[in-house]
C-alpha atoms as a PDB file:
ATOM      1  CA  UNK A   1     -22.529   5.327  27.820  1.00  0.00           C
ATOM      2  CA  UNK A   2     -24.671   4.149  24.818  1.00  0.00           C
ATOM      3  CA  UNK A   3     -24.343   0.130  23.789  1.00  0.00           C
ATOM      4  CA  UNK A   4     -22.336   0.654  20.800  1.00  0.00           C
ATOM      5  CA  UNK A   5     -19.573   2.835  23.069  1.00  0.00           C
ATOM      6  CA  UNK A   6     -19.345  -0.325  25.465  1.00  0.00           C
ATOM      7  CA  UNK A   7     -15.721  -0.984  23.607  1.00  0.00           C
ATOM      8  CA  UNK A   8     -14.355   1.939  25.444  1.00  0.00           C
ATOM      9  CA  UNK A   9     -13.847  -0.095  28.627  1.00  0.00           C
ATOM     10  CA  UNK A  10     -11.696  -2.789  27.112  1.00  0.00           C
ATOM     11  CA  UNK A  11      -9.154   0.588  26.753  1.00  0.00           C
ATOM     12  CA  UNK A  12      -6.373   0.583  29.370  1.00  0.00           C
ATOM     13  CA  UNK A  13      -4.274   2.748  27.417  1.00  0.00           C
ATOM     14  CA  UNK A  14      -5.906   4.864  24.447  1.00  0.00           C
ATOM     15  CA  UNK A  15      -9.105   5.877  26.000  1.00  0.00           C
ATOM     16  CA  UNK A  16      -9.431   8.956  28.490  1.00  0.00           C
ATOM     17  CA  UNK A  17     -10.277   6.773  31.669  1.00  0.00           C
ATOM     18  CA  UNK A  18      -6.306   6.096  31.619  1.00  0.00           C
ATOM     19  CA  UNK A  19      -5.335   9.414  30.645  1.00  0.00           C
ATOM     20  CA  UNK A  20      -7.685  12.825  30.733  1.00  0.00           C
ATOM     21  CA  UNK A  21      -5.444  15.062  29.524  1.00  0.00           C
ATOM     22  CA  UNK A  22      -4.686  15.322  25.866  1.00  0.00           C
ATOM     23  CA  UNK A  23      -1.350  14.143  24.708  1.00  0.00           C
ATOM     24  CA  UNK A  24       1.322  15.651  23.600  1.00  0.00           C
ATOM     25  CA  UNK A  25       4.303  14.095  21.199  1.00  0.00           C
ATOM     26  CA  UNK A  26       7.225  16.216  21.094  1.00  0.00           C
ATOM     27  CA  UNK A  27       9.876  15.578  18.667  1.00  0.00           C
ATOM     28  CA  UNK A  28      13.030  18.413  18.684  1.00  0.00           C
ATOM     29  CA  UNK A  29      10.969  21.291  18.516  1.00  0.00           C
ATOM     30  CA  UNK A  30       7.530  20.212  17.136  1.00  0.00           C
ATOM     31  CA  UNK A  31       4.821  19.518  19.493  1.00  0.00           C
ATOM     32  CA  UNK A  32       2.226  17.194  17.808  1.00  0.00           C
ATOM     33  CA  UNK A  33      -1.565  17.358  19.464  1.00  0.00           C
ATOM     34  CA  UNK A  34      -0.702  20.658  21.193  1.00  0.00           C
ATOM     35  CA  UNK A  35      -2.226  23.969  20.385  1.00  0.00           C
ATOM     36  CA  UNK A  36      -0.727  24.338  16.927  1.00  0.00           C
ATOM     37  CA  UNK A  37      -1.883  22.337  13.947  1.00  0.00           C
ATOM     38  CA  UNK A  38       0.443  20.310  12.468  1.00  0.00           C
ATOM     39  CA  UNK A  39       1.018  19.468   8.756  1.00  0.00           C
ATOM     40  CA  UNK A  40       2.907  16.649   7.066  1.00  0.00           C
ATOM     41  CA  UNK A  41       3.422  17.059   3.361  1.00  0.00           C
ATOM     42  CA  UNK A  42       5.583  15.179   0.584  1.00  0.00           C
ATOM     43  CA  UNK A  43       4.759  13.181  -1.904  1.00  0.00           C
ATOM     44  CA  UNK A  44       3.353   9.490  -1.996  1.00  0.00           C
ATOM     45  CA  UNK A  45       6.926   7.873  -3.059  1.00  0.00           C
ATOM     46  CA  UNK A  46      10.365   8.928  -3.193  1.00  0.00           C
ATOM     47  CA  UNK A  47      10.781   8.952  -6.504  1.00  0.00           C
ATOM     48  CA  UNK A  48      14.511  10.535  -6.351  1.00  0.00           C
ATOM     49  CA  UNK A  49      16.599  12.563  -4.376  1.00  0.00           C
ATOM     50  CA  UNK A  50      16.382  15.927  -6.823  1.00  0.00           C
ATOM     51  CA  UNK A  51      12.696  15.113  -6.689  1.00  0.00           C
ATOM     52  CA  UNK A  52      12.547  14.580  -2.699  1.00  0.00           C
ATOM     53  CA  UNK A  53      14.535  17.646  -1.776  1.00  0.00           C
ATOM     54  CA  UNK A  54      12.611  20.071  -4.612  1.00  0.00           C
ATOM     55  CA  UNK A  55       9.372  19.111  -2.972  1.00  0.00           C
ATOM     56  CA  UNK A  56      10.776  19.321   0.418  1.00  0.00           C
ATOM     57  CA  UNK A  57      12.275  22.998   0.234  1.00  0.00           C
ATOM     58  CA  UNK A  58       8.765  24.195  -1.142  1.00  0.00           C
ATOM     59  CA  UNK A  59       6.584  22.410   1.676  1.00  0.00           C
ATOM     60  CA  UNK A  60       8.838  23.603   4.539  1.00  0.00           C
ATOM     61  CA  UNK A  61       8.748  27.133   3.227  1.00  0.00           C
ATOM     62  CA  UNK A  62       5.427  26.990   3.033  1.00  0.00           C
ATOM     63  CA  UNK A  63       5.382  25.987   6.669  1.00  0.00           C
ATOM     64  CA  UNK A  64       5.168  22.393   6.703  1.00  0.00           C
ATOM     65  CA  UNK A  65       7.753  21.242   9.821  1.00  0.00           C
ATOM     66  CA  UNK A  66       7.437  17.264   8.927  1.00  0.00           C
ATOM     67  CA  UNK A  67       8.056  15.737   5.354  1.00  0.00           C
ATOM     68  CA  UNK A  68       6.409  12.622   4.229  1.00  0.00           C
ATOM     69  CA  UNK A  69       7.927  10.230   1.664  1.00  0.00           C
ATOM     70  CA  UNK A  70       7.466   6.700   0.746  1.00  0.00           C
ATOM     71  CA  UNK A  71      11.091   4.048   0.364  1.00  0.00           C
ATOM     72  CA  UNK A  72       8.121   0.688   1.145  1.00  0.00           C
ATOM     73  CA  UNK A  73       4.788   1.032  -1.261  1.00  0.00           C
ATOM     74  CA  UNK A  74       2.345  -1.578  -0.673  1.00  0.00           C
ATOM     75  CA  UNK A  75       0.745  -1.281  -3.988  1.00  0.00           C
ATOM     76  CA  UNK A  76      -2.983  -3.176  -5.002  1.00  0.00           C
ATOM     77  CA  UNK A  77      -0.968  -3.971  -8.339  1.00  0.00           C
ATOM     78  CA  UNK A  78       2.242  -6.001  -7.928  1.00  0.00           C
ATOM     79  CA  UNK A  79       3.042  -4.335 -11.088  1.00  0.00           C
ATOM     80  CA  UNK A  80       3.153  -0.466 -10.115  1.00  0.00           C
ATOM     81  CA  UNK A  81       6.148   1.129  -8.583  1.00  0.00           C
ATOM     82  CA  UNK A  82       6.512  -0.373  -4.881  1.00  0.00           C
ATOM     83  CA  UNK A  83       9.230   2.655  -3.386  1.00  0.00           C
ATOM     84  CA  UNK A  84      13.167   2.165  -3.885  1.00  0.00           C
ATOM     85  CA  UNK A  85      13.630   0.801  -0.404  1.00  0.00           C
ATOM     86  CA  UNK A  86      16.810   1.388   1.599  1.00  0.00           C
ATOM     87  CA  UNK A  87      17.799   3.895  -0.975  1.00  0.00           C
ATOM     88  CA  UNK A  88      14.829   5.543  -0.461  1.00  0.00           C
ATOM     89  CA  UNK A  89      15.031   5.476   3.188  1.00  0.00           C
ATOM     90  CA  UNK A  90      18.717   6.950   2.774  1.00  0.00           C
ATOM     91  CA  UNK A  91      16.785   9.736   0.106  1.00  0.00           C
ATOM     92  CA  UNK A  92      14.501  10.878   3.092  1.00  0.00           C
ATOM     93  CA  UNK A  93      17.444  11.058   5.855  1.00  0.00           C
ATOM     94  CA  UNK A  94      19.553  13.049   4.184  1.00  0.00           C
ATOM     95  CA  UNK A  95      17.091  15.514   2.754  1.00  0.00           C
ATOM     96  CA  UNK A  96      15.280  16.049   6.536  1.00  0.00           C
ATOM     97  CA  UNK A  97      18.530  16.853   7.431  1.00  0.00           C
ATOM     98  CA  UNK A  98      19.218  19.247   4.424  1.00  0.00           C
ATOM     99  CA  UNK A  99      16.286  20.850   5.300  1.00  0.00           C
ATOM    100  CA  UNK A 100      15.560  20.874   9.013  1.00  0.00           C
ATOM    101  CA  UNK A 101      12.222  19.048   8.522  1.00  0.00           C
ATOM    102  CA  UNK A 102      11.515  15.824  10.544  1.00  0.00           C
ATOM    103  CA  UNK A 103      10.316  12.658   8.835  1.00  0.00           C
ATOM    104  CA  UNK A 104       7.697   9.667   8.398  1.00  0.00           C
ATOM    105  CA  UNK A 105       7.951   6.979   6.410  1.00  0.00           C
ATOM    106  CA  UNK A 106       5.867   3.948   5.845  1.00  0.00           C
ATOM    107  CA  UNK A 107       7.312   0.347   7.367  1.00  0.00           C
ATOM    108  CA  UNK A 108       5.306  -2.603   6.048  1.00  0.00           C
ATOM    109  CA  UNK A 109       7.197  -5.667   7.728  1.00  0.00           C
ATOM    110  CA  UNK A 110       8.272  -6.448  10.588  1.00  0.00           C
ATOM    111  CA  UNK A 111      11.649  -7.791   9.584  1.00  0.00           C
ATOM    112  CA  UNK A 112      12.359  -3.901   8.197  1.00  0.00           C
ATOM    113  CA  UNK A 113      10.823  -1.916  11.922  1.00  0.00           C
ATOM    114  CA  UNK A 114      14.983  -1.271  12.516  1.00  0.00           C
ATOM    115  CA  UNK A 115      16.066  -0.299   9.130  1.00  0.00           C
ATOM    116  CA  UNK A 116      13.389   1.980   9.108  1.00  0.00           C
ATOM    117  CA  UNK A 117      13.689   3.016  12.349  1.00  0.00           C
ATOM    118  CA  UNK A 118      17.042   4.233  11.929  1.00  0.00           C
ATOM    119  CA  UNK A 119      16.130   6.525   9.264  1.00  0.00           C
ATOM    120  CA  UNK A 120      12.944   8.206   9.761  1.00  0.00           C
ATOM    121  CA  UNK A 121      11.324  10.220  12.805  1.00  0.00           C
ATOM    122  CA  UNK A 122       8.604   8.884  12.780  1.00  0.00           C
ATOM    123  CA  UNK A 123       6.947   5.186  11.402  1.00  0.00           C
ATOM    124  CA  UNK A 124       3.532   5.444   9.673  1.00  0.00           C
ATOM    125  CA  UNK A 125       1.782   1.918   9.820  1.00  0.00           C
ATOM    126  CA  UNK A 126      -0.404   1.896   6.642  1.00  0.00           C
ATOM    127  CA  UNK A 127      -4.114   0.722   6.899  1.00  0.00           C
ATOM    128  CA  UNK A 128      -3.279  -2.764   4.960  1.00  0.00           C
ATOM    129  CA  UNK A 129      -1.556  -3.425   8.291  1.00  0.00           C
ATOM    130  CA  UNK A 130      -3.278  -1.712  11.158  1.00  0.00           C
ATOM    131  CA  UNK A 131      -4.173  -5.228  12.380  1.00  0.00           C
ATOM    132  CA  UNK A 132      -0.814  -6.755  11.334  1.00  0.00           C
ATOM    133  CA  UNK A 133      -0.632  -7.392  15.404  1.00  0.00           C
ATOM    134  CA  UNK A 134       2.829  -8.647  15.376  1.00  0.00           C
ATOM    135  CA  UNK A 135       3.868  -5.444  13.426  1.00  0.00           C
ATOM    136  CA  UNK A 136       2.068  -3.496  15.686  1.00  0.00           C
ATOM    137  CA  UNK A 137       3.521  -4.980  18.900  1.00  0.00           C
ATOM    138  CA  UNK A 138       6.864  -4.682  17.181  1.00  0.00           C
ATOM    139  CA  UNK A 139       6.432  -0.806  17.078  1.00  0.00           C
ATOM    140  CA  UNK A 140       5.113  -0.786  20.707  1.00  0.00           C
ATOM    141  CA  UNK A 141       8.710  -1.958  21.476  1.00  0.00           C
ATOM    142  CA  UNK A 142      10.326   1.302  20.408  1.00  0.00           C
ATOM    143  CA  UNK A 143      10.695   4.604  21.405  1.00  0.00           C
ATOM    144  CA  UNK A 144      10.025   6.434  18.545  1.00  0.00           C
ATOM    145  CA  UNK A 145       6.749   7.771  17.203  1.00  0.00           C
ATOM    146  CA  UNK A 146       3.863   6.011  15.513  1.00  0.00           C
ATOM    147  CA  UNK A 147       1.676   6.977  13.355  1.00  0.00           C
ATOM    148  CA  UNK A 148      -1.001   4.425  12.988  1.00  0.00           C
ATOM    149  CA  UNK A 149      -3.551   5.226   9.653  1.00  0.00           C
ATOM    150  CA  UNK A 150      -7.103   3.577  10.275  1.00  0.00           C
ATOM    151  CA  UNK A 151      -7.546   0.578   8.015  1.00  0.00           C
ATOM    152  CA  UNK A 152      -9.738   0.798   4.714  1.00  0.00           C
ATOM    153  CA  UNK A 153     -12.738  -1.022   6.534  1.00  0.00           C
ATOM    154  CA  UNK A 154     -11.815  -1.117  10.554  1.00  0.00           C
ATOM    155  CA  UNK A 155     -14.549   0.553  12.801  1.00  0.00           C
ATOM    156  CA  UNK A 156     -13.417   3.177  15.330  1.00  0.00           C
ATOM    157  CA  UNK A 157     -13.251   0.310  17.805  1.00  0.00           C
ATOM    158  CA  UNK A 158     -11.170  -1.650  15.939  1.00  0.00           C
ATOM    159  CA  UNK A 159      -8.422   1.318  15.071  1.00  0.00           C
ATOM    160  CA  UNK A 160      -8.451   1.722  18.714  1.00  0.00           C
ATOM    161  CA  UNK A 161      -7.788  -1.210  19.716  1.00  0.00           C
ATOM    162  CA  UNK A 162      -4.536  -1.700  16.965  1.00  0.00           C
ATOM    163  CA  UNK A 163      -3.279   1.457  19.385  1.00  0.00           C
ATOM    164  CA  UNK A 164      -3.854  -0.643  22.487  1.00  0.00           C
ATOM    165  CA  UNK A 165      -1.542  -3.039  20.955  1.00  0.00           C
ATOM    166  CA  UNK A 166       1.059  -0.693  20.488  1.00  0.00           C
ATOM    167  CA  UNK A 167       0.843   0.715  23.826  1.00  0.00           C
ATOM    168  CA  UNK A 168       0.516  -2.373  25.642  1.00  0.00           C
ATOM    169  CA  UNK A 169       4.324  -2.702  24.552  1.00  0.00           C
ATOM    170  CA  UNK A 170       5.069   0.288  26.013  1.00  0.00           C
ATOM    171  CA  UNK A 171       5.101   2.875  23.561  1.00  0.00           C
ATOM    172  CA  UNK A 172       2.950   5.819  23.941  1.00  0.00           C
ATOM    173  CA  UNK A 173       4.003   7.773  21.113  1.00  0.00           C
ATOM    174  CA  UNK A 174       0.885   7.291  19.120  1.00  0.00           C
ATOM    175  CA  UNK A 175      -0.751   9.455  16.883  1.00  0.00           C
ATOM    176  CA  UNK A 176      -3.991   8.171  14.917  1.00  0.00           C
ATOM    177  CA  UNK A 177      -4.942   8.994  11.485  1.00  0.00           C
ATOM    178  CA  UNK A 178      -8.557   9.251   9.573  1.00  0.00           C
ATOM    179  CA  UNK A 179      -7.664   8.140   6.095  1.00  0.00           C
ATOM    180  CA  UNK A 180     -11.175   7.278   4.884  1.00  0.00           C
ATOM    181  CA  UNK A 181     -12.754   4.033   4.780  1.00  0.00           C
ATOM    182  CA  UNK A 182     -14.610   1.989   2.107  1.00  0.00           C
ATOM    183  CA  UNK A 183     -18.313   1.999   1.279  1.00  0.00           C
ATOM    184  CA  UNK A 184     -20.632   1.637  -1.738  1.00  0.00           C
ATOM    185  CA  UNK A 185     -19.392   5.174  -3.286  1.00  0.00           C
ATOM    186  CA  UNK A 186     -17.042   4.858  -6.088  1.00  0.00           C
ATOM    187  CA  UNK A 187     -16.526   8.482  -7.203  1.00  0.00           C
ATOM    188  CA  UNK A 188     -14.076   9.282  -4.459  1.00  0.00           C
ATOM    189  CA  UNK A 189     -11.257   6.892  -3.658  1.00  0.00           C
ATOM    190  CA  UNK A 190     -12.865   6.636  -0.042  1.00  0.00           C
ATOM    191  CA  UNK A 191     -15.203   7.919   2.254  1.00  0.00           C
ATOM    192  CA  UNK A 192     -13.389  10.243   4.345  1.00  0.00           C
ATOM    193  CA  UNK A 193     -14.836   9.304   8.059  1.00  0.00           C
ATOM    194  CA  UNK A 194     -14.982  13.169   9.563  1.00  0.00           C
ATOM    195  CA  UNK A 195     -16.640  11.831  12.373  1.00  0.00           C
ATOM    196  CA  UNK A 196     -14.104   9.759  13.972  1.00  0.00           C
ATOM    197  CA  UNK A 197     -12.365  12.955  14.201  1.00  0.00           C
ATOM    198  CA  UNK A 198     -13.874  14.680  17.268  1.00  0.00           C
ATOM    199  CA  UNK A 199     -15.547  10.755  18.907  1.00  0.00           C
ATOM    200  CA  UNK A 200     -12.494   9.407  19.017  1.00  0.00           C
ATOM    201  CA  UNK A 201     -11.133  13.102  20.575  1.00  0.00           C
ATOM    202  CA  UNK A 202     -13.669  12.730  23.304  1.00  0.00           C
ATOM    203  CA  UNK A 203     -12.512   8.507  23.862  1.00  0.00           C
ATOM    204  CA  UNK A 204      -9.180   9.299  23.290  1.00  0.00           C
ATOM    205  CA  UNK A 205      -5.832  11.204  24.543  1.00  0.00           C
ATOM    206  CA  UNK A 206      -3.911  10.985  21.362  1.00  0.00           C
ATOM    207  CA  UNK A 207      -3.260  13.185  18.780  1.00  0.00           C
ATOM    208  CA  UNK A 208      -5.637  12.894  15.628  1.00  0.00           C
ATOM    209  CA  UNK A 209      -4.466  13.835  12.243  1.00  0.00           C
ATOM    210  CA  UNK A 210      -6.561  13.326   8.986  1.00  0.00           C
ATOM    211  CA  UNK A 211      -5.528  12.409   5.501  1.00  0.00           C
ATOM    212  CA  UNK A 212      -7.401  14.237   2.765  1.00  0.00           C
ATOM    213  CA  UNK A 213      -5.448  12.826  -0.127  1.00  0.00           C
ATOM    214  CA  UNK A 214      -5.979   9.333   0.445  1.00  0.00           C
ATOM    215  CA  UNK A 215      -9.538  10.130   1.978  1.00  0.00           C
ATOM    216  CA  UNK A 216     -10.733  11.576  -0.579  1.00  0.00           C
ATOM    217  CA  UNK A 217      -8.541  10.765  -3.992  1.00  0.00           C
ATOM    218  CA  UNK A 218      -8.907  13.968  -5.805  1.00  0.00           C
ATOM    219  CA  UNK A 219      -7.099  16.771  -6.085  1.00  0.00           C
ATOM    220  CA  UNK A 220      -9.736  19.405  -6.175  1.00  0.00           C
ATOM    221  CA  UNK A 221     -11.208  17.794  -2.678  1.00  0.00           C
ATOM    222  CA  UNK A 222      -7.771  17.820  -0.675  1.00  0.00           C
ATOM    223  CA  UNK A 223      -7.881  21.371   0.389  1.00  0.00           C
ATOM    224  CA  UNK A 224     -11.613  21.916   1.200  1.00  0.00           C
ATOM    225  CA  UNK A 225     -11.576  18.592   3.742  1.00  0.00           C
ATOM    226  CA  UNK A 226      -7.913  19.513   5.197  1.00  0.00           C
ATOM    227  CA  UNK A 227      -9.708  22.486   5.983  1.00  0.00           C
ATOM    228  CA  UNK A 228     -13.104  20.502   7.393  1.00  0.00           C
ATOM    229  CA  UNK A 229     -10.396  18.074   9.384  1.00  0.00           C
ATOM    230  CA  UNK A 230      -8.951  21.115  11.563  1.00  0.00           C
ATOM    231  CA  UNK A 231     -12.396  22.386  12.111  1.00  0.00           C
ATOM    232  CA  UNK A 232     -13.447  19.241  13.338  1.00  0.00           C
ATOM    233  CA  UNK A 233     -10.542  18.997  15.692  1.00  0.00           C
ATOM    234  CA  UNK A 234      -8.122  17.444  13.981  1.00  0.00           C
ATOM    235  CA  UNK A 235      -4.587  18.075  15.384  1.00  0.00           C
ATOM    236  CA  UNK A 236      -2.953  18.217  11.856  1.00  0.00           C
ATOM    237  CA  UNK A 237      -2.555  16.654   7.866  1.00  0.00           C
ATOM    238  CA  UNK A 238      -0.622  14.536   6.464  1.00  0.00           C
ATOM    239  CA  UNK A 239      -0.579  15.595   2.583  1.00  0.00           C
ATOM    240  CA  UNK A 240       0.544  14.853  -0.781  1.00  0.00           C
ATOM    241  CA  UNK A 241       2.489  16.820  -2.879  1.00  0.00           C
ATOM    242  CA  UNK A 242       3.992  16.291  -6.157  1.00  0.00           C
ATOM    243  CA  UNK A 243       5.550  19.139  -8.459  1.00  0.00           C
ATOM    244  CA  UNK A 244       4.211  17.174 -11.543  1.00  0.00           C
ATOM    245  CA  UNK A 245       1.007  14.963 -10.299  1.00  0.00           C
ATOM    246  CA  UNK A 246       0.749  13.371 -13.498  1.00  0.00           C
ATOM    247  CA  UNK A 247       4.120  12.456 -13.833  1.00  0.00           C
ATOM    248  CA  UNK A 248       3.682  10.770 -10.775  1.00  0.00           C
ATOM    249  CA  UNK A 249       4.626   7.129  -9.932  1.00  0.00           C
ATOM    250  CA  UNK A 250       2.259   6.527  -7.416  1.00  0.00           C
ATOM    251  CA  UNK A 251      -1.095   8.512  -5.990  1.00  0.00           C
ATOM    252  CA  UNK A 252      -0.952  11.620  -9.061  1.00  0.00           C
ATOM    253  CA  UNK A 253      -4.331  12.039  -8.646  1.00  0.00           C
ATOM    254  CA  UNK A 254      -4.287  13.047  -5.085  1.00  0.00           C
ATOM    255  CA  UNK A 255      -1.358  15.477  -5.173  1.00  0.00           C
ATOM    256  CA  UNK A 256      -1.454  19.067  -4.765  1.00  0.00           C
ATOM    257  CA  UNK A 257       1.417  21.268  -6.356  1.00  0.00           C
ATOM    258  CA  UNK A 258       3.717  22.599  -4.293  1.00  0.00           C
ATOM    259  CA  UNK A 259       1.433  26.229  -5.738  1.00  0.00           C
ATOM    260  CA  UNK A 260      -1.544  24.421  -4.512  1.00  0.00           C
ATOM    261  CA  UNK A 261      -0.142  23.328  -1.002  1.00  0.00           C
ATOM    262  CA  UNK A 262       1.363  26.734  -0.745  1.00  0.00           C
ATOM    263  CA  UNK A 263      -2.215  28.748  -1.094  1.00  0.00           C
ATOM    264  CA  UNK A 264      -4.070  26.093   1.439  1.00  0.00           C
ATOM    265  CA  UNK A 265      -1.440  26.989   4.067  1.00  0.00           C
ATOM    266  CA  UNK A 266      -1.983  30.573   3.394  1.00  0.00           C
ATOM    267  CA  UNK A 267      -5.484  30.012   3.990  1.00  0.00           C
ATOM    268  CA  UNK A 268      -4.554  28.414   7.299  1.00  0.00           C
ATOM    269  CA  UNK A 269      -3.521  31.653   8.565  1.00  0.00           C
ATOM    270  CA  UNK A 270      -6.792  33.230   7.752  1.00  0.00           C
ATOM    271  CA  UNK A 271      -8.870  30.214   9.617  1.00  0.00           C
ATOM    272  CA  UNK A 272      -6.607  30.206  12.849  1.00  0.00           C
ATOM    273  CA  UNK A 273      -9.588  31.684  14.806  1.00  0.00           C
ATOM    274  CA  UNK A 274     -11.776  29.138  13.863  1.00  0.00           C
ATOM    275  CA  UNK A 275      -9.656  25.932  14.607  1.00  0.00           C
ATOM    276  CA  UNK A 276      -8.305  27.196  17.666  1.00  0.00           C
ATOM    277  CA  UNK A 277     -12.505  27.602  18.905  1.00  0.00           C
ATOM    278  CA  UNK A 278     -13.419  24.321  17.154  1.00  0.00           C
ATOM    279  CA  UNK A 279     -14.103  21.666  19.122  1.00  0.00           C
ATOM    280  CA  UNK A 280     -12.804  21.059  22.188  1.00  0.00           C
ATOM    281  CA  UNK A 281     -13.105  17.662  24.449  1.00  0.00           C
ATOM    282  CA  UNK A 282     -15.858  17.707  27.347  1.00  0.00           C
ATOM    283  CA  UNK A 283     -15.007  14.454  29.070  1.00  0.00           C
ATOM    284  CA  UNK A 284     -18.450  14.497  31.256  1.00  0.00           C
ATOM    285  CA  UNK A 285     -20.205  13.534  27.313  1.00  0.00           C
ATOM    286  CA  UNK A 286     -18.395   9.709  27.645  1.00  0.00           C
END
């Protein structure tokens, strides 16, 4: 094991040495890090409910199976639209129910991780807070999904080790995301990291699902590095979508139309073959 991999030994629950075989979070009837890709898709903010359920009926026929929405929206500005809160939260329940889809929603404090958790599927922790370590060992106290995004400027050790702390509370239900990270180049909103993808597969049990909208920040990039995530070995997306982007209150830019989402998951289909002989996890390389 190289110098710089030398981390991988503080791991007692996120790194292979604990647990060989790949994980597998099952929620209903999805099965997240198993042999199917899976794709989250909503928009950035809940915006309202006609909005939410539009967007929802269009990703789930397109054959999303979990809808993303934001009610909490840590914002740079504290002058842009930061969610509608609890009434989002009650937005995204009774639309996943409407439609059958499961949900994630961001929680940003710890003094929301039960409102939240009584409404959503699953709880994204946003990369301002992947090392917000009382958050994170609040979420290790449930039993309910996490889905922890890498933070803006964390190293691959780092992102790991936010999981430990989740884990270390008892709750294995973790499932990382590559949302890009920062670095000199300003033409894209980030620079999305496509080689934590299949490292932190070979250091790593749990699932790993790429954002392409916040990794890369334009609209015309979103399908093309989905599409470079799942060859990479990503186990799914988690994508915006937005029926008017530039009507949008928060992350236009980003947002595919539901048109646009549709045709990338028709082009899924046609790639199957290649993700499902992309690349797979030879423990005897750690």
């Amino acid at each position: 094991m190289s110098g710089s991999l030398e981390f991988v030994k503080k791991l007692k629950y996120v790194g292979r040495n604990f647990n060989p075989q790949s994980t597998v979070i099952k929620i209903n009837d999805v099965h997240i890090g198993g042999k199917e890709k899976t794709i989250i898709a909503g928009p950035c903010a809940i915006e309202s409910e006609e909005q939410l359920l539009k967007t929802a009926r269009e990703v789930s026929k397109a054959g999303s199976r979990i809808l993303r929405g934001g009610a909490f929206k840590p914002r740079s500005s504290p002058y842009s639209f930061q969610g509608l809160g609890k009434e989002g939260l009650k937005i995204l329940q009774r639309v996943g129910k409407e439609t059958g889809l499961l949900t994630v929603t961001e929680v940003i404090d710890t003094r929301d991780v039960e409102l939240v958790c009584d409404y959503a599927d699953i709880l994204q922790l946003g990369s301002r807070n992947m090392q917000n370590y009382q958050l994170l060992m609040e979420l290790g106290r449930l039993n309910k999904p996490v889905l922890l995004k890498r933070g803006i400027s964390s190293t691959i050790e780092e992102w790991l080790l936010a999981a430990e702390y989740i884990m270390g509370e008892g709750n294995h239900q973790v499932i990382l995301c590559e949302r890009g990270i920062r670095t000199f180049e300003p033409v894209t909103r980030n620079t999305l990291d496509l080689n934590a993808v299949p490292l932190v597969k070979l250091l790593s049990h749990l699932p790993v699902f790429v954002d392409p909208s916040h990794g890369t920040g334009l609209r015309e990039l979103v399908s093309v590095m989905g599409k470079a995530a799942l060859v990479a070995g990503a186990d799914g997306l988690i994508m915006e979508v937005h029926f008017e982007p530039g009507c949008a209150l928060c992350d236009g830019d980003q947002s595919l139309t539901p048109e646009e989402f549709t045709d990338f998951m028709l082009e899924l289909d046609r790639f199957k073959d290649i993700f499902e002989s992309s690349f797979k996890v030879m423990p005897t390389c750690l």
